[in-house]
PDB file of N, CA and C in Angstrom:
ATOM      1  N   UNK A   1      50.631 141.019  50.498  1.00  0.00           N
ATOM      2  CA  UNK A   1      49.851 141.863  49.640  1.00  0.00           C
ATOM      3  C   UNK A   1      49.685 143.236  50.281  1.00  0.00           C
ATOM      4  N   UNK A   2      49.798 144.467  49.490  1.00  0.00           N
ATOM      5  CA  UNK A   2      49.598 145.822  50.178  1.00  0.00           C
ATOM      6  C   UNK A   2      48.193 146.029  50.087  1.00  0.00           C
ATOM      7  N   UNK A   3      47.987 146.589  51.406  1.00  0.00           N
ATOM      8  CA  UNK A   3      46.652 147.479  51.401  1.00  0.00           C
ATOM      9  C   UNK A   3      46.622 148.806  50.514  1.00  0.00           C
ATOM     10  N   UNK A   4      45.600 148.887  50.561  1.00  0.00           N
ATOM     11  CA  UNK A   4      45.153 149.879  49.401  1.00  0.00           C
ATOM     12  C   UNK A   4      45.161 151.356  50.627  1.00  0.00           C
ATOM     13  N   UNK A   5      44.982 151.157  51.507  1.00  0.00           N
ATOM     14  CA  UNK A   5      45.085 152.172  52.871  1.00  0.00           C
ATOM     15  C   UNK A   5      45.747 151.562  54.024  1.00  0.00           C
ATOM     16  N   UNK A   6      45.831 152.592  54.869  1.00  0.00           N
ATOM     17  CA  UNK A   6      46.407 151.933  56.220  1.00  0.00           C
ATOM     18  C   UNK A   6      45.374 151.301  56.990  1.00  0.00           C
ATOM     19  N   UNK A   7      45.725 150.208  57.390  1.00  0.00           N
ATOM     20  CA  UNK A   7      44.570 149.360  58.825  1.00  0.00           C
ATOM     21  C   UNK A   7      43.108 149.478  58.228  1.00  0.00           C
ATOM     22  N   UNK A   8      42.708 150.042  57.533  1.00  0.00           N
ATOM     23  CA  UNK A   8      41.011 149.679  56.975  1.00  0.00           C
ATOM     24  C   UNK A   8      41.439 150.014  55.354  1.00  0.00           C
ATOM     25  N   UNK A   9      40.363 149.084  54.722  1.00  0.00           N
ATOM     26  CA  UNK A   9      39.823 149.208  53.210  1.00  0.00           C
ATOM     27  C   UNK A   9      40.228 147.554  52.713  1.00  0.00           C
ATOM     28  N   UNK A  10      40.301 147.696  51.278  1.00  0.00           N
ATOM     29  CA  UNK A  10      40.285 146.665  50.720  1.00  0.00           C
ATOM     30  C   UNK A  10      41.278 146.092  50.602  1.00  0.00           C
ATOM     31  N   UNK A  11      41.994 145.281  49.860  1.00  0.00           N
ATOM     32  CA  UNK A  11      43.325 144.455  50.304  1.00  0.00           C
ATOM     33  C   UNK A  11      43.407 144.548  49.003  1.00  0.00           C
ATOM     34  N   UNK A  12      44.258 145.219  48.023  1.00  0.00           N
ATOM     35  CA  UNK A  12      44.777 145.402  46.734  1.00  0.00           C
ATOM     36  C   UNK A  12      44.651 143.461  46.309  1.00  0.00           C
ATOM     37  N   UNK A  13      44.142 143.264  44.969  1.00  0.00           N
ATOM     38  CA  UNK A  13      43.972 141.866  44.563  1.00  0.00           C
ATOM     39  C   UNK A  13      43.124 141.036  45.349  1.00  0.00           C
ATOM     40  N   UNK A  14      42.158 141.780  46.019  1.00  0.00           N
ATOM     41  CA  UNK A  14      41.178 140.488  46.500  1.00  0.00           C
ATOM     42  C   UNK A  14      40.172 141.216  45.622  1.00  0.00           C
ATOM     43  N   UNK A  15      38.786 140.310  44.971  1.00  0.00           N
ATOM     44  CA  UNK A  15      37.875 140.928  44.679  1.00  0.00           C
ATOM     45  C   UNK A  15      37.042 141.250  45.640  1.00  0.00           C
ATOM     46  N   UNK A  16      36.038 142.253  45.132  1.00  0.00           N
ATOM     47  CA  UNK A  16      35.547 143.545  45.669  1.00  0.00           C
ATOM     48  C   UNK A  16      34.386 143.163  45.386  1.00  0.00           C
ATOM     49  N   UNK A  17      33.369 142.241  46.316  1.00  0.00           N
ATOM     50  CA  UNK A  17      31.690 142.076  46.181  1.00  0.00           C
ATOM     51  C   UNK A  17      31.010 142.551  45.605  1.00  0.00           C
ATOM     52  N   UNK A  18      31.305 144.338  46.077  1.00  0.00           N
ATOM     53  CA  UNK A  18      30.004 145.297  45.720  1.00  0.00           C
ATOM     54  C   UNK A  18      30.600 145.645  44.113  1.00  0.00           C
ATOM     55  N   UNK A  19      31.817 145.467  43.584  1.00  0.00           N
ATOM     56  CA  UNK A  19      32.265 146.188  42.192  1.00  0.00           C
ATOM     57  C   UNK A  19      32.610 144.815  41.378  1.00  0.00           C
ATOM     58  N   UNK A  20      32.004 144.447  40.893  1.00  0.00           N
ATOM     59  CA  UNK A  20      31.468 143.329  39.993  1.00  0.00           C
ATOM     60  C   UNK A  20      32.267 143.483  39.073  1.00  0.00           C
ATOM     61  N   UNK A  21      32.793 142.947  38.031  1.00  0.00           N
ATOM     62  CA  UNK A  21      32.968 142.970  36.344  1.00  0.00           C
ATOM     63  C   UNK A  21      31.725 143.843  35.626  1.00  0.00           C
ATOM     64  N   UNK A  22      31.678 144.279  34.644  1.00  0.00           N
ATOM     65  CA  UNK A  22      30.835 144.586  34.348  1.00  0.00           C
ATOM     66  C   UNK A  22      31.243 144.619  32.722  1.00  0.00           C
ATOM     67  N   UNK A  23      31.609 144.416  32.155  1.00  0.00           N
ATOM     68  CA  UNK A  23      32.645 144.269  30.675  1.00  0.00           C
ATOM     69  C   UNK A  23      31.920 143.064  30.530  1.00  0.00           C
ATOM     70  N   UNK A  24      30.922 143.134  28.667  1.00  0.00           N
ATOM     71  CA  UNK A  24      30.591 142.280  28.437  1.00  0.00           C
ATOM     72  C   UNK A  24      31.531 141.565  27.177  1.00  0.00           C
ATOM     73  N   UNK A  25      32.441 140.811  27.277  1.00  0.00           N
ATOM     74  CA  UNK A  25      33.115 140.285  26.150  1.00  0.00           C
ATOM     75  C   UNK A  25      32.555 140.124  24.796  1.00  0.00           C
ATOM     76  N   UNK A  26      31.449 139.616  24.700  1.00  0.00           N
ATOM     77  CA  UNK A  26      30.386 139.179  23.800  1.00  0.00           C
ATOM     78  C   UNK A  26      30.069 140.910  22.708  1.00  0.00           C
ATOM     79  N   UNK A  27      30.353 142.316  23.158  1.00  0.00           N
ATOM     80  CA  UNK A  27      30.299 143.319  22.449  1.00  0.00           C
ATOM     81  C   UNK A  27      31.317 143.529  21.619  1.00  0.00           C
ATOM     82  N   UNK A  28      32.570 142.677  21.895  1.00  0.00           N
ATOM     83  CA  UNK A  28      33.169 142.753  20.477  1.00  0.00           C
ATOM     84  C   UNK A  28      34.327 144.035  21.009  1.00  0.00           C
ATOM     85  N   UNK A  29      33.849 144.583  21.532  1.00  0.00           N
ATOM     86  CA  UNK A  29      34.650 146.276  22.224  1.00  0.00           C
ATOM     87  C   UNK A  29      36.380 145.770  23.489  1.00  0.00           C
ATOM     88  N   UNK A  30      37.346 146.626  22.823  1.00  0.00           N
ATOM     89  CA  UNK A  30      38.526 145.844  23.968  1.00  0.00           C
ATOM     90  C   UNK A  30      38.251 146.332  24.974  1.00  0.00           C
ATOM     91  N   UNK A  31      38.538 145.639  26.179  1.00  0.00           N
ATOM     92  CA  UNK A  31      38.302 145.920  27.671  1.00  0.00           C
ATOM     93  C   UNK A  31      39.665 146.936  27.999  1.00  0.00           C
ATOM     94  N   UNK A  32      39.079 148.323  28.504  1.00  0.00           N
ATOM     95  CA  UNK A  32      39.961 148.868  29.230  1.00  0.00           C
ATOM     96  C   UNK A  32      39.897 148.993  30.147  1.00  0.00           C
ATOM     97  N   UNK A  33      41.381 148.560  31.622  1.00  0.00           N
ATOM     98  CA  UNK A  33      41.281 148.358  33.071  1.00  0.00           C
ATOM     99  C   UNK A  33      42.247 149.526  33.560  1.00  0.00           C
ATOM    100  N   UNK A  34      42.314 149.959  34.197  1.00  0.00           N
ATOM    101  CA  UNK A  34      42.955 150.143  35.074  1.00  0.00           C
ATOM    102  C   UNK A  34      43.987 149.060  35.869  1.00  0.00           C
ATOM    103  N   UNK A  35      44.579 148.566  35.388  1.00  0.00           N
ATOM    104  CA  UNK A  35      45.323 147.477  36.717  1.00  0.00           C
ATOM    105  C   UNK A  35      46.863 148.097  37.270  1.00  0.00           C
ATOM    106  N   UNK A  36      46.620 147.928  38.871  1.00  0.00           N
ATOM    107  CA  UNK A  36      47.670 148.063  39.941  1.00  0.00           C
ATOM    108  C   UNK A  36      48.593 147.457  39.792  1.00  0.00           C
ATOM    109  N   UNK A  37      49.614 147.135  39.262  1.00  0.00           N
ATOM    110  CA  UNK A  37      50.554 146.028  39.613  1.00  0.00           C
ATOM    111  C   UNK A  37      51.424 146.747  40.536  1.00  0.00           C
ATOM    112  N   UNK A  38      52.401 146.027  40.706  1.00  0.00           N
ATOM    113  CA  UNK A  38      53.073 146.024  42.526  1.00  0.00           C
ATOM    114  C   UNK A  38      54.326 146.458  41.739  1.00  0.00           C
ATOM    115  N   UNK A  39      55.007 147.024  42.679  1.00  0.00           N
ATOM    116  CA  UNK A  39      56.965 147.267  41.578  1.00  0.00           C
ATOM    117  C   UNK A  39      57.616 146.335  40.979  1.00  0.00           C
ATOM    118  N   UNK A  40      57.979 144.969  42.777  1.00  0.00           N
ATOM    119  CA  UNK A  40      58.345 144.019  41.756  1.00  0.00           C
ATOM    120  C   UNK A  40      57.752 143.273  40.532  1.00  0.00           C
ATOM    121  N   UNK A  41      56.389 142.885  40.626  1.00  0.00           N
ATOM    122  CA  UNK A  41      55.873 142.578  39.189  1.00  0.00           C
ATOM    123  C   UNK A  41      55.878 143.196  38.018  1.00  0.00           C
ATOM    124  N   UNK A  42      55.906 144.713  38.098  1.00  0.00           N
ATOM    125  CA  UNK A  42      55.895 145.724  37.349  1.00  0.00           C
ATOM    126  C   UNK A  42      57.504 145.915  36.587  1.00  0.00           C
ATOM    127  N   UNK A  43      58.106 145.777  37.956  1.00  0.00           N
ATOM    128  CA  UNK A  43      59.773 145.256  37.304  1.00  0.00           C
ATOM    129  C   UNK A  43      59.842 143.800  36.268  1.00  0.00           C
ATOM    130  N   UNK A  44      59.416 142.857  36.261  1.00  0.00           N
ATOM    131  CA  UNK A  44      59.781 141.526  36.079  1.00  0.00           C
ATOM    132  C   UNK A  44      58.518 141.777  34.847  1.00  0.00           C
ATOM    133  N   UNK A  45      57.110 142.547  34.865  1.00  0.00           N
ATOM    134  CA  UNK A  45      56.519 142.196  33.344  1.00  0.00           C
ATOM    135  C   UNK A  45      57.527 143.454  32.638  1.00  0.00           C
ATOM    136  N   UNK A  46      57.912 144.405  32.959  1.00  0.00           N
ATOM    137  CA  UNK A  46      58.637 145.193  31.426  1.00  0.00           C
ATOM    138  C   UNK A  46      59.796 144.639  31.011  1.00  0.00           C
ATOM    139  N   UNK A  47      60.672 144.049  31.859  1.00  0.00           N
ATOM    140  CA  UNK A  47      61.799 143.241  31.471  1.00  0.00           C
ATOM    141  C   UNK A  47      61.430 142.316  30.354  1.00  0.00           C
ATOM    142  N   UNK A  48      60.553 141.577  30.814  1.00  0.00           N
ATOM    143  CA  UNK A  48      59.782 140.401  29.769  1.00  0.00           C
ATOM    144  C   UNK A  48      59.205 140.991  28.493  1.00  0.00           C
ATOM    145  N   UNK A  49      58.405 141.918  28.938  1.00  0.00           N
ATOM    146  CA  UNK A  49      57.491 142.221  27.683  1.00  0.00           C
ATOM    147  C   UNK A  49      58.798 143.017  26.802  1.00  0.00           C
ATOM    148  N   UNK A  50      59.790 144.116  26.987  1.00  0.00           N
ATOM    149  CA  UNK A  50      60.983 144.400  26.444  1.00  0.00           C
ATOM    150  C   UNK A  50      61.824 143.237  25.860  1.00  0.00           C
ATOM    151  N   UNK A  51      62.167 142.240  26.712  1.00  0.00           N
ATOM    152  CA  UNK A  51      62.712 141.607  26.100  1.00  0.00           C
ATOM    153  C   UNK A  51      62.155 140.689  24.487  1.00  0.00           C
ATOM    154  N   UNK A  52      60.686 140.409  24.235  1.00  0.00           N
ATOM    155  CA  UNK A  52      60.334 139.607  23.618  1.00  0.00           C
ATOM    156  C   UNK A  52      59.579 140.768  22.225  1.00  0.00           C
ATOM    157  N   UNK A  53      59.918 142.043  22.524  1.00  0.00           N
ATOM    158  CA  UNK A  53      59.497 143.099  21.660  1.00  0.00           C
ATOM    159  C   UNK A  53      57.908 143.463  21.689  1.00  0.00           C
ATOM    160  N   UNK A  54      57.448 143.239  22.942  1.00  0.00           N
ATOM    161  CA  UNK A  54      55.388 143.677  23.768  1.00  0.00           C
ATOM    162  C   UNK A  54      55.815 144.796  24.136  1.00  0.00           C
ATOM    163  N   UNK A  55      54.237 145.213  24.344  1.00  0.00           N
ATOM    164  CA  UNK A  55      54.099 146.100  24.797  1.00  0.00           C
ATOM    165  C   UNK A  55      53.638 145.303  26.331  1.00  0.00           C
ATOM    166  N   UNK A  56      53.676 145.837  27.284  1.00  0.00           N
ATOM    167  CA  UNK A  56      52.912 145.390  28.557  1.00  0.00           C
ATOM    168  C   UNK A  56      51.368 144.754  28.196  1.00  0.00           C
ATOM    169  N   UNK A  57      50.201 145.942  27.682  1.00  0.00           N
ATOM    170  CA  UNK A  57      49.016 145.024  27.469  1.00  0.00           C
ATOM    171  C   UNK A  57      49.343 143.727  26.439  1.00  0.00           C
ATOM    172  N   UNK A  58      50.301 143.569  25.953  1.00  0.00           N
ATOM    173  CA  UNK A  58      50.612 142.284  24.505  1.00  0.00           C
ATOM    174  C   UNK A  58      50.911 141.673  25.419  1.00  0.00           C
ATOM    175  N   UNK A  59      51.888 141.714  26.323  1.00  0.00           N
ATOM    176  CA  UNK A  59      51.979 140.534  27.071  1.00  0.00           C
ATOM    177  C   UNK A  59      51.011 140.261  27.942  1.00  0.00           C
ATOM    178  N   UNK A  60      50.273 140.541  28.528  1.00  0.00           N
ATOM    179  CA  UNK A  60      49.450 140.392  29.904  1.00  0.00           C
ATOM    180  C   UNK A  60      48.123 139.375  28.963  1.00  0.00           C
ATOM    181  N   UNK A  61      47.926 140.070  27.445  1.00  0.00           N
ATOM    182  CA  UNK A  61      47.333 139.656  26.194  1.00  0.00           C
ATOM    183  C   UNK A  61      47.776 138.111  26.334  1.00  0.00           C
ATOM    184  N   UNK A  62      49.156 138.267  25.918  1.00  0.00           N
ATOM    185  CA  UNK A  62      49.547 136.726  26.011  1.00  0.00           C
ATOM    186  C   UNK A  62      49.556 135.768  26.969  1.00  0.00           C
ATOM    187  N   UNK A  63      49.853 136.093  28.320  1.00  0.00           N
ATOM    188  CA  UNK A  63      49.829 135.266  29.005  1.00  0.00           C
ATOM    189  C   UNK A  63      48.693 135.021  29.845  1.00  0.00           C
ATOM    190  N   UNK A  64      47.154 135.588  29.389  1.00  0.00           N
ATOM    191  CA  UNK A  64      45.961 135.181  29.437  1.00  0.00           C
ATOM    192  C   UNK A  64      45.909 133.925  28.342  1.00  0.00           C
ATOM    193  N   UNK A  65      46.119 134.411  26.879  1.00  0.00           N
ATOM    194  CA  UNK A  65      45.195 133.440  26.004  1.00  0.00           C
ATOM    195  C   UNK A  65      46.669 132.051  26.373  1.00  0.00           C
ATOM    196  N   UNK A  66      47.730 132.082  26.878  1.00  0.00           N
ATOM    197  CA  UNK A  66      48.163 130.669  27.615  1.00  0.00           C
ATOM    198  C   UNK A  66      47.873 129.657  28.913  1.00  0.00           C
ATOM    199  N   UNK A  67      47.295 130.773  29.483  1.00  0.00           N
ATOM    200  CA  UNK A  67      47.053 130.564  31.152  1.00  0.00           C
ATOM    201  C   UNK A  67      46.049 129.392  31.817  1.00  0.00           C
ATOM    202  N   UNK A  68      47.050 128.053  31.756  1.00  0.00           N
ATOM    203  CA  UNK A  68      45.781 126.825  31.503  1.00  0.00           C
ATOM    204  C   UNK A  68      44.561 127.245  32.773  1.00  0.00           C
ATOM    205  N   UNK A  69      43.854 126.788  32.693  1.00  0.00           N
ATOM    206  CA  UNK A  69      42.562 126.567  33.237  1.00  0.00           C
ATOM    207  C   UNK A  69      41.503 125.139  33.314  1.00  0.00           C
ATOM    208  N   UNK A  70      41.071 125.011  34.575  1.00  0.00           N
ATOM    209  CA  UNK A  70      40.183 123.995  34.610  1.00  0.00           C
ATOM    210  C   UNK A  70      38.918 124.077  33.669  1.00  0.00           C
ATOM    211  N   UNK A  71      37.577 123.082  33.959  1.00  0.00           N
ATOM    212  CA  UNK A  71      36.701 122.938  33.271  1.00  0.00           C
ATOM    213  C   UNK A  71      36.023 123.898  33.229  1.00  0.00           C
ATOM    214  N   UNK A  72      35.929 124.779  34.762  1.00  0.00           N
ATOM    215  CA  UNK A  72      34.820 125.755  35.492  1.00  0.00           C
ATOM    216  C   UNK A  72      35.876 127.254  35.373  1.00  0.00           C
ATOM    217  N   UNK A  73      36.583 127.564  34.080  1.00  0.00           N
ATOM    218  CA  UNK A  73      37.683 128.592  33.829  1.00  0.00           C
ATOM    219  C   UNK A  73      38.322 129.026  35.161  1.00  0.00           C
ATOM    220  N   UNK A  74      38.858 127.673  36.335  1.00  0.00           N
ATOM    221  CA  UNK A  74      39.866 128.839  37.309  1.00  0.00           C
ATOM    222  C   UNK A  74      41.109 128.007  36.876  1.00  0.00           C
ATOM    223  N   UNK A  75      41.712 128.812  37.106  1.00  0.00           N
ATOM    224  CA  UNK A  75      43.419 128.985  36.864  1.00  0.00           C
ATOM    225  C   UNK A  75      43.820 127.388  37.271  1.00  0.00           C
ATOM    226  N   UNK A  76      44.864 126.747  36.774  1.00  0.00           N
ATOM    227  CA  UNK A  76      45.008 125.453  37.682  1.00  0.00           C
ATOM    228  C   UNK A  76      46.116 125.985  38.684  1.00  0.00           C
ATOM    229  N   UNK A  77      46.603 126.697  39.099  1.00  0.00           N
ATOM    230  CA  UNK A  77      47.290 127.083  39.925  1.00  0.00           C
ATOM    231  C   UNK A  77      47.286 127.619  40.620  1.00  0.00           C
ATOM    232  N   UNK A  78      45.551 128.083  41.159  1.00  0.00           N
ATOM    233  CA  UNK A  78      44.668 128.157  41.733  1.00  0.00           C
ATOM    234  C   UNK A  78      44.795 127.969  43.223  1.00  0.00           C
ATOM    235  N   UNK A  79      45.141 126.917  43.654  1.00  0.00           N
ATOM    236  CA  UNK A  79      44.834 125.977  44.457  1.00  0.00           C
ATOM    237  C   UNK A  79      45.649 126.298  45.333  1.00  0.00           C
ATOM    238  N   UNK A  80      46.867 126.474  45.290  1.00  0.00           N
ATOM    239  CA  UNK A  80      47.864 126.668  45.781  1.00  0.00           C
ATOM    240  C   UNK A  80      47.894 128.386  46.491  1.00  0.00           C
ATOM    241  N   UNK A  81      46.755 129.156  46.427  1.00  0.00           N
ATOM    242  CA  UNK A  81      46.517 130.336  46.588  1.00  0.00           C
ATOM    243  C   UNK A  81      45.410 129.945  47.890  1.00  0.00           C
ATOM    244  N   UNK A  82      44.155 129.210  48.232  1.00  0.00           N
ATOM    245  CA  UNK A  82      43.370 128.770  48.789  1.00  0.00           C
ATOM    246  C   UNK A  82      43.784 127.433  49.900  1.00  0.00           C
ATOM    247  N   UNK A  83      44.706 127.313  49.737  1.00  0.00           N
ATOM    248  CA  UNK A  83      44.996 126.502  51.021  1.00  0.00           C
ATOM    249  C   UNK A  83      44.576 126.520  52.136  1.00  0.00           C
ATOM    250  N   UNK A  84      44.135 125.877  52.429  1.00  0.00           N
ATOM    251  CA  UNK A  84      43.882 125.936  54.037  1.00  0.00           C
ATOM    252  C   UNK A  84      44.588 125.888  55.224  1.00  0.00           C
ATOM    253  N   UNK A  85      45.150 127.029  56.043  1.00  0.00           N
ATOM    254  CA  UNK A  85      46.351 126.783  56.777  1.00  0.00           C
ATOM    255  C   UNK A  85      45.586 125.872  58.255  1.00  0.00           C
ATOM    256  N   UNK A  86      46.488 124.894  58.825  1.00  0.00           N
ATOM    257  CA  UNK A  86      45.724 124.258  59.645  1.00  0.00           C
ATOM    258  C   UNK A  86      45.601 125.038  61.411  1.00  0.00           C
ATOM    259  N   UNK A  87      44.701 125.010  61.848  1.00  0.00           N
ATOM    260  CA  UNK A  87      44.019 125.864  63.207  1.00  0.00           C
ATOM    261  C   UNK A  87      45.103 125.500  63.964  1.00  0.00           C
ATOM    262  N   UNK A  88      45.648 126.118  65.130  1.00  0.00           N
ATOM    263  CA  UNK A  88      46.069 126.187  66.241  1.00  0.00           C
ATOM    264  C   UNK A  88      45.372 125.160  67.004  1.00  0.00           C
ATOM    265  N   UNK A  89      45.720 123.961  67.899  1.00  0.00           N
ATOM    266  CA  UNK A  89      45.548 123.393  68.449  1.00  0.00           C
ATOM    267  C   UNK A  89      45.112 123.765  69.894  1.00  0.00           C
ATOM    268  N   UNK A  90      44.622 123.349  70.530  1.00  0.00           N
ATOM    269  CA  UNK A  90      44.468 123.781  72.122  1.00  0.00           C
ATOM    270  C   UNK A  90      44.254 122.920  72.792  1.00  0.00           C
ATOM    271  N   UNK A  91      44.258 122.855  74.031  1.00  0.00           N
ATOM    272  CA  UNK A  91      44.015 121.784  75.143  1.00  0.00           C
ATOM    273  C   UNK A  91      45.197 121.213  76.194  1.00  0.00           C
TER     274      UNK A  91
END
């Protein structure tokens, strides 16, 4: 993952404590973001979204309202992001 700066700041795609969501869905109003994507992703969604006749937000559109999810809305593929790598041994 790229940093957002060199050697200090935030780590592009981790969330950000102090900068919350703040978009209430429930107003009915579309959410406009700002989002970073990276080249290669940026390469691989216009290919897609071109190929299937989207626009980029139509697809990103789409592959939210597909994107299974558990009971507690996280991703099921989730998991595989949170692994726990196992400690260095010593002794």
């Amino acid at each position: 993952m790229a940093r957002t700066s060199k050697g200090s700041g935030s780590v592009r795609g981790k969330a950000q404590p102090y900068r919350r969501v703040a978009y209430d869905p429930s107003s009915g109003q579309n959410w406009r973001t700002g989002v970073v994507v990276l080249p290669e992703q940026a390469a691989k969604a216009i290919k897609a979204a071109d190929s299937i006749g989207m626009s980029f937000a139509g697809l990103v559109n789409e592959l939210l309202r597909q994107m299974p999810v558990d009971e507690n809305g996280r991703p099921t593929w989730a998991a595989e992001l949170n692994e726990q790598k196992p400690l260095p041994l010593t002794g």
